[in-house]
PDB file of N, CA and C in Angstrom:
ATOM      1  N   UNK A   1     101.265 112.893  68.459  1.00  0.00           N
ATOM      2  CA  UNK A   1     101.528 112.295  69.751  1.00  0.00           C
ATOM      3  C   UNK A   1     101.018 110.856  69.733  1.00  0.00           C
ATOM      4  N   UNK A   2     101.883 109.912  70.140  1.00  0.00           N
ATOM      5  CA  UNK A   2     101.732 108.851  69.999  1.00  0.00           C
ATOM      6  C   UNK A   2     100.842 108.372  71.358  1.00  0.00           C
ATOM      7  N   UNK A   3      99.719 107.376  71.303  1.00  0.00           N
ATOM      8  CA  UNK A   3      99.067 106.557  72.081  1.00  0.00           C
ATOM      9  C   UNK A   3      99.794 105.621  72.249  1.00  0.00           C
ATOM     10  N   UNK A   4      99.670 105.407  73.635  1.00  0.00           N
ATOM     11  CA  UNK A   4     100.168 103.897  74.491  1.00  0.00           C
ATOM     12  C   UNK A   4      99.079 103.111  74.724  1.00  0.00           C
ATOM     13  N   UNK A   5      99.056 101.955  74.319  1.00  0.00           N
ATOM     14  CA  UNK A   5      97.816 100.975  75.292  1.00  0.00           C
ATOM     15  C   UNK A   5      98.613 100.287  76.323  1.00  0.00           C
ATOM     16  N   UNK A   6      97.631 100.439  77.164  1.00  0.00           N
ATOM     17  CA  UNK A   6      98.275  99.477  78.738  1.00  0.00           C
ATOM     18  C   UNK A   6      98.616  98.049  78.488  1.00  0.00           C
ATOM     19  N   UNK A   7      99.141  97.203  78.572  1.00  0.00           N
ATOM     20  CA  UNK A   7      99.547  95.595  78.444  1.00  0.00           C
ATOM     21  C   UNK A   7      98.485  94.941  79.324  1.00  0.00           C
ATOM     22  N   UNK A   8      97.867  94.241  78.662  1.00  0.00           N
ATOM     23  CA  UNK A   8      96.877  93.561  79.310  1.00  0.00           C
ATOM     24  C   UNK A   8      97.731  92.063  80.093  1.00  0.00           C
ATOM     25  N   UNK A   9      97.024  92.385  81.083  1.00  0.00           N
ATOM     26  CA  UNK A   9      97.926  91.621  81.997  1.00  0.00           C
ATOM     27  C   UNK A   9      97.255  90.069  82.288  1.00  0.00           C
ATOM     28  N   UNK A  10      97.715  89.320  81.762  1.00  0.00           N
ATOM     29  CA  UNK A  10      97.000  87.836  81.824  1.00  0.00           C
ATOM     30  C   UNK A  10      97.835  86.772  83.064  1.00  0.00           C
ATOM     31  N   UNK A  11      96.921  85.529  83.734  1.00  0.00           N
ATOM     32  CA  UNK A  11      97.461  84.608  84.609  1.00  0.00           C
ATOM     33  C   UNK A  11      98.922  84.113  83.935  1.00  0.00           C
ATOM     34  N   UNK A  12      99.168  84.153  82.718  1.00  0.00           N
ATOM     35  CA  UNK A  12     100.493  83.267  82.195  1.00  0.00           C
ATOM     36  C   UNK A  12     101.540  83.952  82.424  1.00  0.00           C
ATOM     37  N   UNK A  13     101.152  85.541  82.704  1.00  0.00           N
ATOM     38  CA  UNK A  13     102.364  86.354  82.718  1.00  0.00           C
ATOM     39  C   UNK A  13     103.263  86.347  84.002  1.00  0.00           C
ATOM     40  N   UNK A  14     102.259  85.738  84.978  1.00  0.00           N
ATOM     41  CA  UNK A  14     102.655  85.279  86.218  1.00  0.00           C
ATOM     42  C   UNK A  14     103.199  83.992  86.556  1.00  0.00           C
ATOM     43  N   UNK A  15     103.227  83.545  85.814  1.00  0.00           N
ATOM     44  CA  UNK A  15     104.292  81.480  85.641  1.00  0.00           C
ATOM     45  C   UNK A  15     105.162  81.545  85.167  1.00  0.00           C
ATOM     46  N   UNK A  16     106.010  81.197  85.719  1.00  0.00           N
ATOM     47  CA  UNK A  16     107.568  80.592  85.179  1.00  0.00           C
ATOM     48  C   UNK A  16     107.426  79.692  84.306  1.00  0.00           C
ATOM     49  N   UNK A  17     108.573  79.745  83.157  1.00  0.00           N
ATOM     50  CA  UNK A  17     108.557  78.647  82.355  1.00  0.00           C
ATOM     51  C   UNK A  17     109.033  77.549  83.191  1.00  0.00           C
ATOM     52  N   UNK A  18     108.328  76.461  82.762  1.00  0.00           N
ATOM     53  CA  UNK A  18     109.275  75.011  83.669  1.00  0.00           C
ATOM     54  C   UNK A  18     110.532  74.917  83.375  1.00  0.00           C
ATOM     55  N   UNK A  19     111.197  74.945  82.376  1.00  0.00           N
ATOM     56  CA  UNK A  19     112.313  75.044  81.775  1.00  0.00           C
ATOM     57  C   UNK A  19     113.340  76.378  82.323  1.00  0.00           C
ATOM     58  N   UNK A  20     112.523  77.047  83.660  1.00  0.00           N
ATOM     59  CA  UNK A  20     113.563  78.095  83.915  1.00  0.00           C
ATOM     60  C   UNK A  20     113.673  77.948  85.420  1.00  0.00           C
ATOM     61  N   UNK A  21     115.008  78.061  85.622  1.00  0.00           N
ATOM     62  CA  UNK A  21     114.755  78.267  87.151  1.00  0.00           C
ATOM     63  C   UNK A  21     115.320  79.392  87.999  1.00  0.00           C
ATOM     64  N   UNK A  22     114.280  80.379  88.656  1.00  0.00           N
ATOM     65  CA  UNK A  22     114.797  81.512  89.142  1.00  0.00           C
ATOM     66  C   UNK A  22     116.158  81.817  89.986  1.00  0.00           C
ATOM     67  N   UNK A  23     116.798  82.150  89.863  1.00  0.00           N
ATOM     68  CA  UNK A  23     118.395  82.542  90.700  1.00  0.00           C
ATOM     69  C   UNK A  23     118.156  83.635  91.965  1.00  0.00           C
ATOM     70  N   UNK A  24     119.621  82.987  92.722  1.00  0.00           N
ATOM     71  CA  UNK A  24     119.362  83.544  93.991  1.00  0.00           C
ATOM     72  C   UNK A  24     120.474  84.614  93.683  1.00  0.00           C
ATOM     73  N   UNK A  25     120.100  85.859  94.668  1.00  0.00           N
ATOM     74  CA  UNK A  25     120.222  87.146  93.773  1.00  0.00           C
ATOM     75  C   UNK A  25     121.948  87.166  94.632  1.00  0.00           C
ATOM     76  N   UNK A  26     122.073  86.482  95.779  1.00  0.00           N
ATOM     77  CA  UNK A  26     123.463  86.256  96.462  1.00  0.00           C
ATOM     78  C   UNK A  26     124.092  85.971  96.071  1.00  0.00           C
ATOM     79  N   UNK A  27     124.251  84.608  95.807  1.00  0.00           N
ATOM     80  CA  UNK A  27     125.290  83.320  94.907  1.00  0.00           C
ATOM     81  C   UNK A  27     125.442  83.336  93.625  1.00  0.00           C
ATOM     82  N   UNK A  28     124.188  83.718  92.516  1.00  0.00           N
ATOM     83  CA  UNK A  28     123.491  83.470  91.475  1.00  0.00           C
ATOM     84  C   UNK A  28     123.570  81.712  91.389  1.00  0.00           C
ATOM     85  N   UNK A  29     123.004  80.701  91.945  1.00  0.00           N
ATOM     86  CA  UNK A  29     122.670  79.695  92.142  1.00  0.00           C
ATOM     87  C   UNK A  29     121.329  79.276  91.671  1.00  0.00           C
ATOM     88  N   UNK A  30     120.979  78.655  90.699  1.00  0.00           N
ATOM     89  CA  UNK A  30     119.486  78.679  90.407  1.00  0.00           C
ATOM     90  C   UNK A  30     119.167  77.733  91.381  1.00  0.00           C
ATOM     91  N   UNK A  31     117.540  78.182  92.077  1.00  0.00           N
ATOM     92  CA  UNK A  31     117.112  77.625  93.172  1.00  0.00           C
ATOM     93  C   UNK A  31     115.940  77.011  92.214  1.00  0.00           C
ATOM     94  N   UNK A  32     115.845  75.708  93.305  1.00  0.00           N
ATOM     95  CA  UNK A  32     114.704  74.866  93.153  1.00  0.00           C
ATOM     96  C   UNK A  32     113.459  74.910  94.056  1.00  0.00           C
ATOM     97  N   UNK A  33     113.956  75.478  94.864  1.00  0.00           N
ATOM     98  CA  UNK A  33     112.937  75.570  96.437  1.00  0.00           C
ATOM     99  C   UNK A  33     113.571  76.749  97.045  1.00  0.00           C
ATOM    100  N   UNK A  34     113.152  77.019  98.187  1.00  0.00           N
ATOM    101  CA  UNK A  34     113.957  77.829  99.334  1.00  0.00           C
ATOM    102  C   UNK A  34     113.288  76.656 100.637  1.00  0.00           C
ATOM    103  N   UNK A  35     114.233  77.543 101.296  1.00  0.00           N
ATOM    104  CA  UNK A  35     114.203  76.877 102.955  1.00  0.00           C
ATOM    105  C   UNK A  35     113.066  77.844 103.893  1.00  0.00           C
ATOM    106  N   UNK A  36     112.671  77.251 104.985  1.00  0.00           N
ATOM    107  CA  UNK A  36     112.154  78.434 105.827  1.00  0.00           C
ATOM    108  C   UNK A  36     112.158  77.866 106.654  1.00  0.00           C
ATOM    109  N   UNK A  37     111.865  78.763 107.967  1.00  0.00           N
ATOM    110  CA  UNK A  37     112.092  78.735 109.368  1.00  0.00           C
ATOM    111  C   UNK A  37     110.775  79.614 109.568  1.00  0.00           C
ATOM    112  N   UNK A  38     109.912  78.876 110.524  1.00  0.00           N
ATOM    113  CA  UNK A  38     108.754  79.979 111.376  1.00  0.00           C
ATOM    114  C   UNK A  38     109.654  80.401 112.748  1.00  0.00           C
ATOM    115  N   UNK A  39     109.263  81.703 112.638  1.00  0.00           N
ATOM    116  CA  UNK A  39     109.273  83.111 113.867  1.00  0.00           C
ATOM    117  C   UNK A  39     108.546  82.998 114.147  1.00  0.00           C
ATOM    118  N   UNK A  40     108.613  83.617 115.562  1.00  0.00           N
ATOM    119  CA  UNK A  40     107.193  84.516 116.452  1.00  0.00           C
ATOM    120  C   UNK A  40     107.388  85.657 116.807  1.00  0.00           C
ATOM    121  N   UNK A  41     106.657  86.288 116.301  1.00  0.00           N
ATOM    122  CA  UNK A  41     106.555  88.133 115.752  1.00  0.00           C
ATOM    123  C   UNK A  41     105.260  88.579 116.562  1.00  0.00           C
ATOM    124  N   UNK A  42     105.653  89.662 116.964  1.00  0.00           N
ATOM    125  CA  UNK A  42     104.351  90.422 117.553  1.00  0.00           C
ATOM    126  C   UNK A  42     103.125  90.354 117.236  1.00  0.00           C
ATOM    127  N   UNK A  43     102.917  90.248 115.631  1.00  0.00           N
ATOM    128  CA  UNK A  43     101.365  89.932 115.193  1.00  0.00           C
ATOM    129  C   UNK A  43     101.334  88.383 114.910  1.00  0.00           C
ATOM    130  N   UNK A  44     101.971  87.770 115.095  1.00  0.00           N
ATOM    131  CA  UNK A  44     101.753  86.278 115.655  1.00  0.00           C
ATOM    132  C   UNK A  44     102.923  85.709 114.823  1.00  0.00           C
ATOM    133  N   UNK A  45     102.691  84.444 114.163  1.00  0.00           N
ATOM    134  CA  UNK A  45     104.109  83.441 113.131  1.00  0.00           C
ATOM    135  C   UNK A  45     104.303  84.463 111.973  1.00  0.00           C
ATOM    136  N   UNK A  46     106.017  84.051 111.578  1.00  0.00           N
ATOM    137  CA  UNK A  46     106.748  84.669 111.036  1.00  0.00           C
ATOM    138  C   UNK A  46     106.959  83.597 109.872  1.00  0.00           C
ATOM    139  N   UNK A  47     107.589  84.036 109.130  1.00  0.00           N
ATOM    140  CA  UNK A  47     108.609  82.792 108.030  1.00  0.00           C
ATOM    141  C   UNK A  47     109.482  83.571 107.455  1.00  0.00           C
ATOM    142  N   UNK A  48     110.643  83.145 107.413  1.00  0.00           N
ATOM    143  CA  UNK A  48     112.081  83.649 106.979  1.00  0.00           C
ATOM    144  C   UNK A  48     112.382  82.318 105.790  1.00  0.00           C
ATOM    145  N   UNK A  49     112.743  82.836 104.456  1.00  0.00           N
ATOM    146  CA  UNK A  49     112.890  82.120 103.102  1.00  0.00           C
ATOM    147  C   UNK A  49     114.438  82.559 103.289  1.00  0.00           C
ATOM    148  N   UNK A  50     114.848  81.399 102.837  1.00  0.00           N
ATOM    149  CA  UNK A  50     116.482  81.282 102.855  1.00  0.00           C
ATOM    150  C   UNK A  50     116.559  80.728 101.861  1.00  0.00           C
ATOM    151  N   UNK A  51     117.706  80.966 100.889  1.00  0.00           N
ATOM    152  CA  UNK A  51     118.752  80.148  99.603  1.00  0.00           C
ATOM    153  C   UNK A  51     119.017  78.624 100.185  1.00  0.00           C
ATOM    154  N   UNK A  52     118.564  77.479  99.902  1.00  0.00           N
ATOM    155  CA  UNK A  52     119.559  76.087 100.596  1.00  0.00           C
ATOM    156  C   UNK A  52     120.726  76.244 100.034  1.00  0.00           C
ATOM    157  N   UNK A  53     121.068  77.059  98.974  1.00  0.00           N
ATOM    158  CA  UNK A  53     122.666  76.784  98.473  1.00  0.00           C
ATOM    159  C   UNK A  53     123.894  77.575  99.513  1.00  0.00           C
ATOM    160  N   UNK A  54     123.444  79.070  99.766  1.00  0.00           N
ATOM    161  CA  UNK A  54     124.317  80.171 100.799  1.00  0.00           C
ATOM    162  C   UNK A  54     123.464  80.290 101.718  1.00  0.00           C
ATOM    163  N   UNK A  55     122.252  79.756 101.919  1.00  0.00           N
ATOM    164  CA  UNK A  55     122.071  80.194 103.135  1.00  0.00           C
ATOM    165  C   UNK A  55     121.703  81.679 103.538  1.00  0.00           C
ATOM    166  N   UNK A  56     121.454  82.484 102.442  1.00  0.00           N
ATOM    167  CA  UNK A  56     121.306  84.043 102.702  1.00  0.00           C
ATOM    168  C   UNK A  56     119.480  84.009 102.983  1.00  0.00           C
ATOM    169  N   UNK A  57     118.989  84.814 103.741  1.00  0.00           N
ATOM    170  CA  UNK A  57     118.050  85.423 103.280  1.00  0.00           C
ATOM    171  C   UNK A  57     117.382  85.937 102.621  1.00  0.00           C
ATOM    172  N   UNK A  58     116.658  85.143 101.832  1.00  0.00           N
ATOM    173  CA  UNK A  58     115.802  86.303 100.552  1.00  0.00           C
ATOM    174  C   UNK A  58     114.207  87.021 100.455  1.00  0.00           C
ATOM    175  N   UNK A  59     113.727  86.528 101.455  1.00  0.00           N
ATOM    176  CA  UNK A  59     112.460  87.331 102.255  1.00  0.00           C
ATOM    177  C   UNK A  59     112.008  86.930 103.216  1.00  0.00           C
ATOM    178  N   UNK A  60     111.197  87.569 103.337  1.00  0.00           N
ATOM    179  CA  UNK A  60     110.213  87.462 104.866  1.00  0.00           C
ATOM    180  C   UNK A  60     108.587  87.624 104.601  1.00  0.00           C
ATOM    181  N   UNK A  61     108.012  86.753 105.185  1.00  0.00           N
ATOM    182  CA  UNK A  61     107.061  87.274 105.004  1.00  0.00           C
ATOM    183  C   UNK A  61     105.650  86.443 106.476  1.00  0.00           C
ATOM    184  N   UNK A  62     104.785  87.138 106.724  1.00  0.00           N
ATOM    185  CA  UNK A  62     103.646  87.032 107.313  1.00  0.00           C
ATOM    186  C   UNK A  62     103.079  85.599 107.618  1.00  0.00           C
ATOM    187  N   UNK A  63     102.834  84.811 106.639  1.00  0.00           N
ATOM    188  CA  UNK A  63     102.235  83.624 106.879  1.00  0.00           C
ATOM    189  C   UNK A  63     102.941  82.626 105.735  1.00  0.00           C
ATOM    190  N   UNK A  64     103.010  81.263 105.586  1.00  0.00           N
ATOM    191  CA  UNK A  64     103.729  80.430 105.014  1.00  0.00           C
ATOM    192  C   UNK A  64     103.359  80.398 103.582  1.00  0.00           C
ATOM    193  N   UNK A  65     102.292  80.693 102.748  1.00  0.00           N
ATOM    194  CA  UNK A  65     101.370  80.430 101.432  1.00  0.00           C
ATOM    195  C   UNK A  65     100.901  81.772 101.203  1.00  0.00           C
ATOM    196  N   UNK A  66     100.546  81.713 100.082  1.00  0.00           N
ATOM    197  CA  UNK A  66      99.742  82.923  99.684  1.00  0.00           C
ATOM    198  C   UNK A  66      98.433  82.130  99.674  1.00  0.00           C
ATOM    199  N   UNK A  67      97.400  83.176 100.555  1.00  0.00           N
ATOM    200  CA  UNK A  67      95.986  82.888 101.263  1.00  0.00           C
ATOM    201  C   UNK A  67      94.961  84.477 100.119  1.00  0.00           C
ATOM    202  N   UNK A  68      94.060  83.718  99.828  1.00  0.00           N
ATOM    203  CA  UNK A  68      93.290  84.661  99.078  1.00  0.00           C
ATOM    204  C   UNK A  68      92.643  85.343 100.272  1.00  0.00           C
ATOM    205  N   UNK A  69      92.443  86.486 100.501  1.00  0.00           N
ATOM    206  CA  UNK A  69      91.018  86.805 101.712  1.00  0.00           C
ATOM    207  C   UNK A  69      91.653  87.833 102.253  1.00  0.00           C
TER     208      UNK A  69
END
C-alpha cells in the first residue's frame, strides 16, 4: 500500500504568474481588474465584482479587501 504525503502548501502557490492573466469564466476574456459597486446589505456594505469586458457578475463578497482579523 502505497503512502501519500500531503503537498506542502507554500505563499507562491497562491500568486499568479505575471505573465498570466486569469479569464472570466462568462466571455473567456482575460481580465486585468474587475469592476465593483458597494451595496447595503443587512450586515452593513456589500461589493459586487463584475467582468469590465460583459459585465457579468463574478462574486460577491462582504467588505472591499481581504482584512486579516
Amino acid at each position: 500500500m502505497a503512502i501519500f504525503k500531503r503537498r506542502q502548501r507554500t505563499m507562491h502557490n497562491y500568486y499568479m504568474p505575471p505573465d498570466r492573466l486569469p479569464v472570466c469564466p462568462h466571455c473567456r476574456a482575460e481580465v486585468d481588474g474587475l469592476m465593483s459597486r458597494s451595496i447595503k446589505t443587512n450586515a452593513g456594505r456589500g461589493y459586487i465584482w463584475a467582468c469590465p469586458e460583459c459585465l457579468v457578475i463574478v462574486g460577491v463578497s462582504q467588505r472591499s479587501g481581504y482584512v486579516l482579523g
